[in-house]
C-alpha atoms as a PDB file:
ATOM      1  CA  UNK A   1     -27.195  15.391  -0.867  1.00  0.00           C
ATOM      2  CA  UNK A   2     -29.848  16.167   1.562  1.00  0.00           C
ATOM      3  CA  UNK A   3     -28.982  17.109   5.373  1.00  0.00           C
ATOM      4  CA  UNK A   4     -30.191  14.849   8.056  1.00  0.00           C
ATOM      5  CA  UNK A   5     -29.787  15.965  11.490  1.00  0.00           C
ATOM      6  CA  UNK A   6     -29.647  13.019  14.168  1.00  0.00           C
ATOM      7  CA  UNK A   7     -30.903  14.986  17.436  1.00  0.00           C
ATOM      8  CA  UNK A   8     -28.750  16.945  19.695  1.00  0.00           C
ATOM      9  CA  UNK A   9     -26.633  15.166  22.393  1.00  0.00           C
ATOM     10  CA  UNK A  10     -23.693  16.296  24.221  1.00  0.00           C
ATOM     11  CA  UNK A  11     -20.366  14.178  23.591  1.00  0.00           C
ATOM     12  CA  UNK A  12     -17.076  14.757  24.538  1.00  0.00           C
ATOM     13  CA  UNK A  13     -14.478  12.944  21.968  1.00  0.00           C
ATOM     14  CA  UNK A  14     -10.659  12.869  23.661  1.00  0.00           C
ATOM     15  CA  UNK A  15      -8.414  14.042  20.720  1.00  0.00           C
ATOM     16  CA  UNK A  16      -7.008  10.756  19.573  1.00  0.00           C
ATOM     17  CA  UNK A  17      -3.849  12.002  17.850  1.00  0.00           C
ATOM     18  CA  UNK A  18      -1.250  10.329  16.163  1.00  0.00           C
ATOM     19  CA  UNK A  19       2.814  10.464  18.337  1.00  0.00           C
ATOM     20  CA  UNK A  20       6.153   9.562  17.990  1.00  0.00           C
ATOM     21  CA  UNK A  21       9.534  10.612  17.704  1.00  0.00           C
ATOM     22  CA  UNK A  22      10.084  14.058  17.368  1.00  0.00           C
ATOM     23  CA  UNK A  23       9.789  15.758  14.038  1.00  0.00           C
ATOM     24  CA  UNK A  24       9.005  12.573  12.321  1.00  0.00           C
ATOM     25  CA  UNK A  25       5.881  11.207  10.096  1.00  0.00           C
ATOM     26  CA  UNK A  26       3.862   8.281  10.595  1.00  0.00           C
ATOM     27  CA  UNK A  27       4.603   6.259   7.573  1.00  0.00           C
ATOM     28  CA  UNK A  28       0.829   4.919   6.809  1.00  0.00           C
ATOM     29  CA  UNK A  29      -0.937   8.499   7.207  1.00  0.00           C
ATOM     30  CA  UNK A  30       1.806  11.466   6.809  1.00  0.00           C
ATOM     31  CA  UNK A  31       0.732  12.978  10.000  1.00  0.00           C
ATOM     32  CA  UNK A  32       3.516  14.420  12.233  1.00  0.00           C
ATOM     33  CA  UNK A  33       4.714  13.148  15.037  1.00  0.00           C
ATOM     34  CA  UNK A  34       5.017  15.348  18.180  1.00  0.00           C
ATOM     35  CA  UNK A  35       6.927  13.022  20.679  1.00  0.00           C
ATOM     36  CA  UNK A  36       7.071   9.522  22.341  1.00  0.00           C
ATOM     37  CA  UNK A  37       6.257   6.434  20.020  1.00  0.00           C
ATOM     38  CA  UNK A  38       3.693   5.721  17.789  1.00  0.00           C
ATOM     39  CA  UNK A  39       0.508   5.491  18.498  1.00  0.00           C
ATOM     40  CA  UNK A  40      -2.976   5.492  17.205  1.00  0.00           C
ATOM     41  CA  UNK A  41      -6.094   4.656  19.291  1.00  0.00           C
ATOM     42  CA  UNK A  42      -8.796   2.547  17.558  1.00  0.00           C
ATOM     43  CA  UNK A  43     -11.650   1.367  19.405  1.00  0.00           C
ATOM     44  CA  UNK A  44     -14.475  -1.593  19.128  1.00  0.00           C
ATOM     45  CA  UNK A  45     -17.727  -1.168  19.126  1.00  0.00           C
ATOM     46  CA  UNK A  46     -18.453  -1.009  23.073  1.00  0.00           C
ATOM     47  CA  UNK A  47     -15.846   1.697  23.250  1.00  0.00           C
ATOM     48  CA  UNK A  48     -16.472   3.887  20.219  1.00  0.00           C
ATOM     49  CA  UNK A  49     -18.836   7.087  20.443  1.00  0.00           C
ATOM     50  CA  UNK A  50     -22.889   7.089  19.677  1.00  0.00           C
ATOM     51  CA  UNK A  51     -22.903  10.269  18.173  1.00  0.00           C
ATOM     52  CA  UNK A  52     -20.805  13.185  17.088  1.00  0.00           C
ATOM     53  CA  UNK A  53     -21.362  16.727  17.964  1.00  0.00           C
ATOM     54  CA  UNK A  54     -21.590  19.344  15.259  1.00  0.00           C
ATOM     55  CA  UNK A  55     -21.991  19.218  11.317  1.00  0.00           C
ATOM     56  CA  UNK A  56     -20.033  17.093   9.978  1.00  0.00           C
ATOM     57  CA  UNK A  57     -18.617  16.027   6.430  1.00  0.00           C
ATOM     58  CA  UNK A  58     -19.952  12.512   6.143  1.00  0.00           C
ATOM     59  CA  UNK A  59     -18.123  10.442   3.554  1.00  0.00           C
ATOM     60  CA  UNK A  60     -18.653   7.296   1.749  1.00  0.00           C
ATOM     61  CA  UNK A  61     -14.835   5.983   1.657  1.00  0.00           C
ATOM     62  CA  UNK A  62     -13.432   3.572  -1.388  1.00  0.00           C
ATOM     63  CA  UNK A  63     -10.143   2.196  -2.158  1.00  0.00           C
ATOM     64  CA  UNK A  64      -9.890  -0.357  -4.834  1.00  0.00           C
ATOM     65  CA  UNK A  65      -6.268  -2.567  -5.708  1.00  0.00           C
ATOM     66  CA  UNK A  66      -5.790  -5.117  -7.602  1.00  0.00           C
ATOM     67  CA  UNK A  67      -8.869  -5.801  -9.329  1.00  0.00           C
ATOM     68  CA  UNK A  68     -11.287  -6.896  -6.312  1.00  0.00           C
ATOM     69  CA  UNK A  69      -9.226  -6.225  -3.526  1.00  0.00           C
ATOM     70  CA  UNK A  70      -9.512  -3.067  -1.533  1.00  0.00           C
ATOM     71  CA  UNK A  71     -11.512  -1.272   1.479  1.00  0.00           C
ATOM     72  CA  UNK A  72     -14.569   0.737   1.864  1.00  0.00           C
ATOM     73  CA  UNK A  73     -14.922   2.995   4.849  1.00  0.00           C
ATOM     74  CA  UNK A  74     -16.790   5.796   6.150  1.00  0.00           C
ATOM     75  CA  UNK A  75     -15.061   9.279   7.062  1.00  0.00           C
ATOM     76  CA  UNK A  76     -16.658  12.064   9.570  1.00  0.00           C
ATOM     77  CA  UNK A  77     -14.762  15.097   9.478  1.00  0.00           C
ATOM     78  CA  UNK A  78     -15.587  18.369  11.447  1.00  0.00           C
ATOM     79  CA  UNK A  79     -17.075  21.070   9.167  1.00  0.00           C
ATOM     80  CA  UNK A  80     -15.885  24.184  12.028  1.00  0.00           C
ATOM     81  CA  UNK A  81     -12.885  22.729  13.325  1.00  0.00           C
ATOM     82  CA  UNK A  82     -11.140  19.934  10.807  1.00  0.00           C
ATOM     83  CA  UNK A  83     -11.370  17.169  13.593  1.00  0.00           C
ATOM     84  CA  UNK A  84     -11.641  13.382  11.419  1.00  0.00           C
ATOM     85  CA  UNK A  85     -12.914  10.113  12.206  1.00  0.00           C
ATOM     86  CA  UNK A  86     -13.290   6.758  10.832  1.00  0.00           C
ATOM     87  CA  UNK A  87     -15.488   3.525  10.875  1.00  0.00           C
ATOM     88  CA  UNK A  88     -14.935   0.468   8.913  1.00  0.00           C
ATOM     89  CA  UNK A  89     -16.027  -3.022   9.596  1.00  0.00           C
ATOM     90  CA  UNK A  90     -12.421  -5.467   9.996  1.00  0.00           C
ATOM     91  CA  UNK A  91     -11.872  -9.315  10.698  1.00  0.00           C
ATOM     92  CA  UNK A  92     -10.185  -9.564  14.039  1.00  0.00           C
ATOM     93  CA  UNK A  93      -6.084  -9.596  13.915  1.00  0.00           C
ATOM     94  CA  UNK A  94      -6.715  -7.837  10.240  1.00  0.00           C
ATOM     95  CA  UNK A  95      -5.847  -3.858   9.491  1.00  0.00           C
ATOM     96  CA  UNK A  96      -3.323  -3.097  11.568  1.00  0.00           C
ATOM     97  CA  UNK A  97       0.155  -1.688  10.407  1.00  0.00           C
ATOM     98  CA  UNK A  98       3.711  -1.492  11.276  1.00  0.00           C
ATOM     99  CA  UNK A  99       6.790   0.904  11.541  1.00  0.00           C
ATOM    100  CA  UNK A 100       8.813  -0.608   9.079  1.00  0.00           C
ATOM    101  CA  UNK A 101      11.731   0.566  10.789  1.00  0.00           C
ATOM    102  CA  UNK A 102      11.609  -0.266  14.580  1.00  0.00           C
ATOM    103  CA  UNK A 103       8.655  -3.256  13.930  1.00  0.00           C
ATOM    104  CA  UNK A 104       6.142  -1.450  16.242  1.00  0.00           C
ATOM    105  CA  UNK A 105       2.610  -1.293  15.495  1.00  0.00           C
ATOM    106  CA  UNK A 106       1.882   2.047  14.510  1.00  0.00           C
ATOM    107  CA  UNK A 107      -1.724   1.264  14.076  1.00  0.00           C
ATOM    108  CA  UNK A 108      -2.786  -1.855  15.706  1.00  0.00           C
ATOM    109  CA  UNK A 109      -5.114  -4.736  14.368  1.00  0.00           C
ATOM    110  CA  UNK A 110      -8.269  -4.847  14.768  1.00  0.00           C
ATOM    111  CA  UNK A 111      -8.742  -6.355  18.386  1.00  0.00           C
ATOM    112  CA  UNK A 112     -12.583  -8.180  17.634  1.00  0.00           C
ATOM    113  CA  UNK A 113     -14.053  -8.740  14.435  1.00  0.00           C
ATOM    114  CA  UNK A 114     -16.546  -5.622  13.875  1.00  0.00           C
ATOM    115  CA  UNK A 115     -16.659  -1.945  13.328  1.00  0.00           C
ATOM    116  CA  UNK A 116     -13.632  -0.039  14.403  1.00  0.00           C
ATOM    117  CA  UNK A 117     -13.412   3.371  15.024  1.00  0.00           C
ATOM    118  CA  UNK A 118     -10.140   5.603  13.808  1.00  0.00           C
ATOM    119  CA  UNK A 119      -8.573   2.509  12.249  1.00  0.00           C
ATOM    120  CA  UNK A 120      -9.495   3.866   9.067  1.00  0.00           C
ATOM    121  CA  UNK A 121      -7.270   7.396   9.975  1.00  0.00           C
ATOM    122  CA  UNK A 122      -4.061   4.932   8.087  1.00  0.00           C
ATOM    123  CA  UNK A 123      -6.377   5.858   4.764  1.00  0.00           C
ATOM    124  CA  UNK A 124      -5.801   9.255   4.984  1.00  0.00           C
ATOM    125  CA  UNK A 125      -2.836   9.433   2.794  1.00  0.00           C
ATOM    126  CA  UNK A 126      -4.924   7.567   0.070  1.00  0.00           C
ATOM    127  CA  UNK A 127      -7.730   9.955  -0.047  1.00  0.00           C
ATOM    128  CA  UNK A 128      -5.081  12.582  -0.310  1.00  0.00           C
ATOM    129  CA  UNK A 129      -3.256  11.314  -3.196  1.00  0.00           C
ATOM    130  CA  UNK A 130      -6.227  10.651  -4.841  1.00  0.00           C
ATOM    131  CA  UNK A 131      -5.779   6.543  -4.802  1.00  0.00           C
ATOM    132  CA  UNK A 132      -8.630   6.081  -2.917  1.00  0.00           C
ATOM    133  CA  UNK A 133     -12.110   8.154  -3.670  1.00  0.00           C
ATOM    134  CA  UNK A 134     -15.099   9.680  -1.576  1.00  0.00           C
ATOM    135  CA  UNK A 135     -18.536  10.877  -2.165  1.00  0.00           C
ATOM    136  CA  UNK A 136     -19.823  13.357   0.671  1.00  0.00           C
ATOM    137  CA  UNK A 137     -22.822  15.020   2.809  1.00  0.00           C
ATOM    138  CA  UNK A 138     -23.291  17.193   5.649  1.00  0.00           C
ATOM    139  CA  UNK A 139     -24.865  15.959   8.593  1.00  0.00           C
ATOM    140  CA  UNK A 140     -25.946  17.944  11.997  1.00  0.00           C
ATOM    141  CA  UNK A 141     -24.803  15.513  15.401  1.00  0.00           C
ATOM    142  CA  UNK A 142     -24.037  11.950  13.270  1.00  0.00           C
ATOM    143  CA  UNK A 143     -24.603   8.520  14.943  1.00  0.00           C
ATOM    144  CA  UNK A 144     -21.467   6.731  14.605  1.00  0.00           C
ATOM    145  CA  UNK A 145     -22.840   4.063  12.600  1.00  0.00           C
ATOM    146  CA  UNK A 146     -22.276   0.886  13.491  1.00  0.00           C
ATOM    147  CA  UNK A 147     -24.658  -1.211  11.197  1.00  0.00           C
ATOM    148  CA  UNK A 148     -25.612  -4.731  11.309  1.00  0.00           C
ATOM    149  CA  UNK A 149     -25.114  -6.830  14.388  1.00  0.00           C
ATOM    150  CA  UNK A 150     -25.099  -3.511  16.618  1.00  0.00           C
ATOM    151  CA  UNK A 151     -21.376  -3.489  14.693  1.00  0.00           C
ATOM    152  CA  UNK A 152     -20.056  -7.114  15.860  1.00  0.00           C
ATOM    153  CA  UNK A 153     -19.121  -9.388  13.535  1.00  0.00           C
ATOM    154  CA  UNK A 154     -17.520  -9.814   9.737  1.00  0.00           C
ATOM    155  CA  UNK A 155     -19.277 -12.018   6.963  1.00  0.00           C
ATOM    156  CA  UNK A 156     -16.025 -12.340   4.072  1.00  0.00           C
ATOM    157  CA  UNK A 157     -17.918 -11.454   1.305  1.00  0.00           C
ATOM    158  CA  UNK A 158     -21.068 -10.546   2.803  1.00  0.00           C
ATOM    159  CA  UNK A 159     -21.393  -8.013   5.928  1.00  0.00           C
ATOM    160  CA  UNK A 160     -18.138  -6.979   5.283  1.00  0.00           C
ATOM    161  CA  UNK A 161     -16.455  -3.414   5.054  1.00  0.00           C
ATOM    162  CA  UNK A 162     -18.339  -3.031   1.890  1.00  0.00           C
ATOM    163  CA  UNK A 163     -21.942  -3.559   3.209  1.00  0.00           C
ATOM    164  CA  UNK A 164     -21.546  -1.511   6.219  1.00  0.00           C
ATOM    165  CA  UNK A 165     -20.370   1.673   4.865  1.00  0.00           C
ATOM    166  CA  UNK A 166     -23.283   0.974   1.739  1.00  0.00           C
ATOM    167  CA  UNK A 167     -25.838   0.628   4.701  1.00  0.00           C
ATOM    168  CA  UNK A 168     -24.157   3.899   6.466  1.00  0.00           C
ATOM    169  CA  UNK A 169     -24.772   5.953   3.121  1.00  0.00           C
ATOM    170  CA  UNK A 170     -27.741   4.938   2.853  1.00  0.00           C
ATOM    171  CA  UNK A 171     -28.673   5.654   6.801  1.00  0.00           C
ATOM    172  CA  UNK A 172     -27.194   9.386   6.251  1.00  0.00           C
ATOM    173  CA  UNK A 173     -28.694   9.878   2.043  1.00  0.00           C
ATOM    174  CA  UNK A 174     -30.934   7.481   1.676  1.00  0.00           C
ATOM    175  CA  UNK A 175     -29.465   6.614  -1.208  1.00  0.00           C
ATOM    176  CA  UNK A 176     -28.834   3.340  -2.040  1.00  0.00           C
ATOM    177  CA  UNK A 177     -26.439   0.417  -4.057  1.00  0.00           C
ATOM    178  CA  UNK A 178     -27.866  -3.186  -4.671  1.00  0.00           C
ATOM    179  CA  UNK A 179     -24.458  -5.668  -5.112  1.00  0.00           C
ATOM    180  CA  UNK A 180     -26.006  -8.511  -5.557  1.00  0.00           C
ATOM    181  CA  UNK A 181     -26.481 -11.863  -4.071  1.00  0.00           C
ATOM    182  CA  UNK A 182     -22.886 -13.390  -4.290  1.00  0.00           C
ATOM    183  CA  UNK A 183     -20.433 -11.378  -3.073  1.00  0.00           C
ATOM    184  CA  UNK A 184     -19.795  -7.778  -2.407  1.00  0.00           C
ATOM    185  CA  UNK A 185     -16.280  -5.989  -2.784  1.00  0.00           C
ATOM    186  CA  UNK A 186     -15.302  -2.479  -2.909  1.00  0.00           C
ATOM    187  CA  UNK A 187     -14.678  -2.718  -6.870  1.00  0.00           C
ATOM    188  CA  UNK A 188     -18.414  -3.627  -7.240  1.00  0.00           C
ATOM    189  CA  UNK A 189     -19.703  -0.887  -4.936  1.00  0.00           C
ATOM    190  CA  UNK A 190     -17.394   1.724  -7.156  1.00  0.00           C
ATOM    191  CA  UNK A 191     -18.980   1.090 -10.140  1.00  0.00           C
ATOM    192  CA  UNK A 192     -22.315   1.268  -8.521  1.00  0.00           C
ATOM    193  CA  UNK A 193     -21.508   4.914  -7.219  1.00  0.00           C
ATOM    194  CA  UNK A 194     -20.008   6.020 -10.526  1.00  0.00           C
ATOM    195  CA  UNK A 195     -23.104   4.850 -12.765  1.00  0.00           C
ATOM    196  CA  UNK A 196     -25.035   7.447 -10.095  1.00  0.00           C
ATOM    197  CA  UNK A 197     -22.124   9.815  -9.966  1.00  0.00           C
ATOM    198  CA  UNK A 198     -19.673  10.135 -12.465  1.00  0.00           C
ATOM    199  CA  UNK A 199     -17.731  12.649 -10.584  1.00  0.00           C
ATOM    200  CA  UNK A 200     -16.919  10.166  -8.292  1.00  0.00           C
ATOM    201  CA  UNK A 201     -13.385   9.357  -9.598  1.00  0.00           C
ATOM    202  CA  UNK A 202     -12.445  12.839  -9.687  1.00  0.00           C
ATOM    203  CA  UNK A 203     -13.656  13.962  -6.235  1.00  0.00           C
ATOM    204  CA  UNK A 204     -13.668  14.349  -2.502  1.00  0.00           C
END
């Protein structure tokens, strides 16, 4: 994959870590928890970042269940220091999760229908255990890409999760997947990948 640097501006991100009770894990993600409940900050498009500083591993994010059902995302993580974040397009009230022990939102729902950013950090476990799969680049000082509609808005089947982390590939590789006219789901955007990289089921 070719590098494609974005300019240099200077961003400060706040560390938007995962907490709760003492020596515990969140249930969605395996991180720890260091103290207090959980919580994970997600934010809307009007919130989230422009740009990221740094290189950064760019990746193209799929998770496919149940024949058509699934997710597509896209996953920045900090080449020098490890730091991770997420965009993904959501309907509003859709993606969050629960504690499934005290009822609390561990991650909540999406709070407009759009992009969110670090909504997508409840994947991690998936990439991890090797149920979901990612294709990556580098990129110098990444736009947080927010796609169509300057990021507001969900289609269903069209300018949905799947088309805005196809157009954010594309943006950062130039490479790109033609789903057709119909409908566009993260099972038909794996099996575009694979026919152009076969490695893609076996790899981060």
């Amino acid at each position: 994959m070719k590098l494609k640097s974005a300019g240099v501006f200077s961003l400060t991100i706040a560390l938007l870590a995962a907490t709760a009770a003492a020596g515990g894990h969140c249930p969605t993600c395996g991180n720890s928890w260091t103290g207090g409940k959980p919580k994970h900050v997600i934010l809307g498009p009007a919130e989230m970042p422009c740009r990221l500083e740094g290189q950064w591993k760019v990746s193209l994010c799929i998770y496919t269940k149940c024949g058509d059902t699934g997710h597509t995302w896209l996953r920045y993580q900090n080449v020098e220091t490890g730091e991770v974040h997420t965009v993904g397009r959501y309907q509003k009230d859709h993606g969050g999760t629960k504690n499934p022990d005290t009822g609390e939102w561990v991650y909540p729902p999406a709070p407009i229908s759009g992009v969110i950013f670090d909504l997508d950090l409840k994947r991690e476990k998936l990439l991890r255990s090797g149920e979901a799969h990612a294709i990556s680049c580098y990129v110098n000082n990444p736009i947080v890409f927010k796609g169509a509609n300057g990021g507001y808005g969900h289609g269903g089947h069209r300018d949905n999760c799947v088309t805005h982390a196809r157009d954010g590939w594309r943006y950062f590789t130039g490479e790109y997947y033609d789903l057709g006219v119909l409908f566009q789901t993260p099972t038909e955007l794996q099996r575009a990948v694979v026919r152009r990289h076969p490695e893609f089921l076996g790899g981060r």
